[in-house]
Protein backbone atom coordinates (compact mmCIF):
# COMPACT_ATOMS: atom_id res chain seq x y z
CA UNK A 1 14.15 -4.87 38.30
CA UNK A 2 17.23 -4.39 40.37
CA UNK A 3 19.18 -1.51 41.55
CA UNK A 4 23.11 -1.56 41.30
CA UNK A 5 25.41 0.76 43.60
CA UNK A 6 29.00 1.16 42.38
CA UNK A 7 31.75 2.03 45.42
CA UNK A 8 35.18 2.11 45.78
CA UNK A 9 36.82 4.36 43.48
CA UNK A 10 38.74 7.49 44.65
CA UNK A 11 42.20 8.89 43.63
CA UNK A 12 45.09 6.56 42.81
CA UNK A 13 48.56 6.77 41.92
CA UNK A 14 49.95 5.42 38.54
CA UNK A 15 50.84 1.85 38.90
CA UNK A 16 48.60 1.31 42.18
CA UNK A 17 45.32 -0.92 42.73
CA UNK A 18 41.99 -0.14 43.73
CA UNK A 19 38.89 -2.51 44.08
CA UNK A 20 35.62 -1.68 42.75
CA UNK A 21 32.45 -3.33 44.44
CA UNK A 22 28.86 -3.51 42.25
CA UNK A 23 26.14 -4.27 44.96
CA UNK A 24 22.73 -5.53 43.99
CA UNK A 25 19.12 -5.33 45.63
CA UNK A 26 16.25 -5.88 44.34
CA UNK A 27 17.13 -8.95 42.27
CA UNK A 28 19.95 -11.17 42.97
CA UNK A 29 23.12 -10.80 40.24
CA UNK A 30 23.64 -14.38 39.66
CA UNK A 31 20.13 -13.74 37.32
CA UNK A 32 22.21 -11.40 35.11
CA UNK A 33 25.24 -10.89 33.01
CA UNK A 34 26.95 -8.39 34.69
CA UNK A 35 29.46 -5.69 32.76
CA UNK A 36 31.71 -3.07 34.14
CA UNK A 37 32.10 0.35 32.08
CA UNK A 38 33.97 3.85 31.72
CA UNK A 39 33.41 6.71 30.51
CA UNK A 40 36.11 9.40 30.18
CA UNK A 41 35.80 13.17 29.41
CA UNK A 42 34.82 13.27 26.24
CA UNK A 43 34.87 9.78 24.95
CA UNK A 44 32.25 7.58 24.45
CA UNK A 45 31.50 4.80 26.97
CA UNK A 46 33.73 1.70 26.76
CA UNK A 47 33.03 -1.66 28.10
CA UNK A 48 36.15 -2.90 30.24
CA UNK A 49 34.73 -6.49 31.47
CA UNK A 50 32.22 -8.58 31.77
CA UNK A 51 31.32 -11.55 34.23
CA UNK A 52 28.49 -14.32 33.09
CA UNK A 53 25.13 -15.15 35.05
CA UNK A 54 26.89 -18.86 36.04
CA UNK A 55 30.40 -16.48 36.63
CA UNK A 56 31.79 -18.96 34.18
CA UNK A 57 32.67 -16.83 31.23
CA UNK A 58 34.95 -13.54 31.06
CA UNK A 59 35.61 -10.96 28.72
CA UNK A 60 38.11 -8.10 28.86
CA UNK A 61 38.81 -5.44 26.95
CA UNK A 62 42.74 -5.29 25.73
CA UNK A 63 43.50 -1.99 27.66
CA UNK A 64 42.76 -4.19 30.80
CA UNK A 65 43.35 -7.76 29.77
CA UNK A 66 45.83 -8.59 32.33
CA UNK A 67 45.69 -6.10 34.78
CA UNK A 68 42.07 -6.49 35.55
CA UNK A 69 40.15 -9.12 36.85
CA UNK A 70 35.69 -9.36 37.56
CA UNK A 71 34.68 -11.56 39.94
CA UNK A 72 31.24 -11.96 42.24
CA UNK A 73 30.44 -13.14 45.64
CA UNK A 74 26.92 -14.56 45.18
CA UNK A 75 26.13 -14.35 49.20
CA UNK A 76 26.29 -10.61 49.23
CA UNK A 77 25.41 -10.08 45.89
CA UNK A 78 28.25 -8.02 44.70
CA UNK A 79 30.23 -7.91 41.94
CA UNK A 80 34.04 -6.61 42.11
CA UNK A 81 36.69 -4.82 39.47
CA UNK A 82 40.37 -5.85 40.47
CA UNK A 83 42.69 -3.04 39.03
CA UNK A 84 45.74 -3.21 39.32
CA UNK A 85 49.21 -1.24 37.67
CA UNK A 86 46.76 1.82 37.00
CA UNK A 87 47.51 4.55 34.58
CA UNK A 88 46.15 7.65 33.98
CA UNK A 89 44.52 6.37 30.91
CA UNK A 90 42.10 4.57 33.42
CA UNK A 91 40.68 7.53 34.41
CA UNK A 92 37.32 7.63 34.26
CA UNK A 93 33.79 7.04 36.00
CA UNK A 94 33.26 3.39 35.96
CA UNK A 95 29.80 2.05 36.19
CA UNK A 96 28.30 -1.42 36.31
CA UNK A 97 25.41 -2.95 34.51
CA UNK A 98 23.48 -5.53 34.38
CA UNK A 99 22.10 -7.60 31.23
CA UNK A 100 18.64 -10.28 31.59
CA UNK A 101 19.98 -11.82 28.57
CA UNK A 102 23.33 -12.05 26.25
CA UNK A 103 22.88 -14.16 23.39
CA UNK A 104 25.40 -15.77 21.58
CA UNK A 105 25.31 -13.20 19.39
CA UNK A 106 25.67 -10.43 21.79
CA UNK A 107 28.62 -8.09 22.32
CA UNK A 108 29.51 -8.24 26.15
CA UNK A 109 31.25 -5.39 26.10
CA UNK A 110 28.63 -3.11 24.46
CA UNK A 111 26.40 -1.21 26.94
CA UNK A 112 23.25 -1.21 24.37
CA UNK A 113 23.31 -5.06 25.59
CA UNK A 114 22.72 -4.17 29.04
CA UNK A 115 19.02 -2.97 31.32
CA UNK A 116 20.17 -1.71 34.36
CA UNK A 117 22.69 0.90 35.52
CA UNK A 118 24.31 2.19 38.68
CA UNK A 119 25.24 5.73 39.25
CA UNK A 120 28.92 5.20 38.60
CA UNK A 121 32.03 5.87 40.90
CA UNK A 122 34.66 8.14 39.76
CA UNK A 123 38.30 6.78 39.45
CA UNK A 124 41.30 8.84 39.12
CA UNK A 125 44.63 8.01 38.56
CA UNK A 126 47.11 10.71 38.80
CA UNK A 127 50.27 11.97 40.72
């Protein structure tokens, strides 16, 4: 059992950055695979990147491979989405997630894989 809280997201101009932070209780996120998702009006959710228990392994989707970047600070048990060169195609709320167990076999990227849920921060990128 743990209980994630998504912050940081807000309104942002094409092309600019924004941080997202994933904070943990409960549990501590080094125990769990740890994916971050969107969801746009309309469309169904899509995983965007994913960050292994040992923070080891990666996976990005290709609308973000380069631009974004997961990452985790074990000592305050957060997990952060680097975005940078934002369009408005990034628009959406973003949530993270946590998994007890990907398998080899296991999609990263697919939020069936995952147990836990925060409430999800809205980003939106517009002029």
């Amino acid at each position: 059992q743990v209980q994630l809280v998504e912050s940081g997201g807000g309104l942002v101009q094409p092309g600019g950055s924004m941080t997202l932070s994933c904070v943990g209780s409960g549990r501590i996120l080094v125990n769990y695979g740890i994916g971050w998702f969107r969801q746009a009006p309309g469309k169904e959710r899509e995983g965007v990147s994913f960050l292994s228990a040992s923070g080891g392994g990666t996976h990005y989707a290709d609308s973000v491979k380069g631009r974004f970047t997961i990452s985790r600070d074990n000592f305050k048990n957060t997990v952060f989405l680097q975005m940078n060169t934002l369009t408005p195609e990034d628009t959406a709320i973003y949530y993270c997630a946590a998994a007890e167990r990907l398998n080899s076999y296991s999609n990263p990227l697919d939020h069936t894989e995952y147990d836990y849920w925060g409430q999800g921060t809205q980003v939106t990128v517009s002029s």
